[in-house]
Protein backbone atom coordinates (compact mmCIF):
# COMPACT_ATOMS: atom_id res chain seq x y z
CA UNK A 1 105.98 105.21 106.83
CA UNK A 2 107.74 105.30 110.01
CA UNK A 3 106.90 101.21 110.71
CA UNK A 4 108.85 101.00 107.24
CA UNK A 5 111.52 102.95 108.25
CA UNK A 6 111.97 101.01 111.82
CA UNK A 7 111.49 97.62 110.39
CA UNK A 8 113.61 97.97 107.18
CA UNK A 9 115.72 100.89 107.10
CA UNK A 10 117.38 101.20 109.93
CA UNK A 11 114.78 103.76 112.20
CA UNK A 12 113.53 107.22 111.56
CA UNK A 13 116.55 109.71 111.32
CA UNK A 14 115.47 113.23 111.51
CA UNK A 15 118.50 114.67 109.07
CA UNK A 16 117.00 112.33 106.46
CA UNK A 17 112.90 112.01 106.89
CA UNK A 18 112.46 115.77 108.32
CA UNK A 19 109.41 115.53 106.08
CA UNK A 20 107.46 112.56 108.30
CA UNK A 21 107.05 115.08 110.71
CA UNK A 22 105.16 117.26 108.37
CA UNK A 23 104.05 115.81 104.99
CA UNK A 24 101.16 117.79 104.62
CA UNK A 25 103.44 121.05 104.74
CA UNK A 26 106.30 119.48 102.65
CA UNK A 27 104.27 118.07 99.81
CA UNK A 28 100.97 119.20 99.72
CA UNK A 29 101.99 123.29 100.24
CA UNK A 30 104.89 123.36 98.67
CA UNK A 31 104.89 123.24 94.70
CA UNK A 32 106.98 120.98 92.81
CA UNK A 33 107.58 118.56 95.50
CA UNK A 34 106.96 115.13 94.95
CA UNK A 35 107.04 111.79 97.11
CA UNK A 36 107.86 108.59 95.18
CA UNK A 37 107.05 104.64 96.32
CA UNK A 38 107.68 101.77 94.53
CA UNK A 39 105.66 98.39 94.81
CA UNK A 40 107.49 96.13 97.89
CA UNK A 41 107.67 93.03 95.50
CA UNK A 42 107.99 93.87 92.31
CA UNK A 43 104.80 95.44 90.13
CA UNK A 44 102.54 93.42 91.47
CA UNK A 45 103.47 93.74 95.32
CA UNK A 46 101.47 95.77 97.56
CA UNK A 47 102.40 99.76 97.61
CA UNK A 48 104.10 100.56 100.61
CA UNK A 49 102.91 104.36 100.46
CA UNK A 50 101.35 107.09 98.10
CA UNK A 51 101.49 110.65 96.81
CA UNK A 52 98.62 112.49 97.73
């Protein structure tokens, strides 16, 4: 997720992806939180990351 974040967002920015540093906490123990990815081309591209 990072790599995506360096190479097409502009680099990690800790204000706005304080959940990288601890996904398991952030979506995994907390209810109700969700993380969202879309498919990088289109519904057929390749997913660029998952919900767990």
């Amino acid at each position: 997720m990072r790599a995506v974040l360096a190479r097409d967002l502009g680099g990690y920015d800790p204000r706005l992806h304080a959940d990288l540093d601890d996904l398991a906490g952030t979506y995994l123990a907390t209810p109700g939180t969700r993380l969202f990815v879309c498919p990088a081309d289109g519904p057929a591209g390749p997913v660029v990351a998952l919900e767990d």
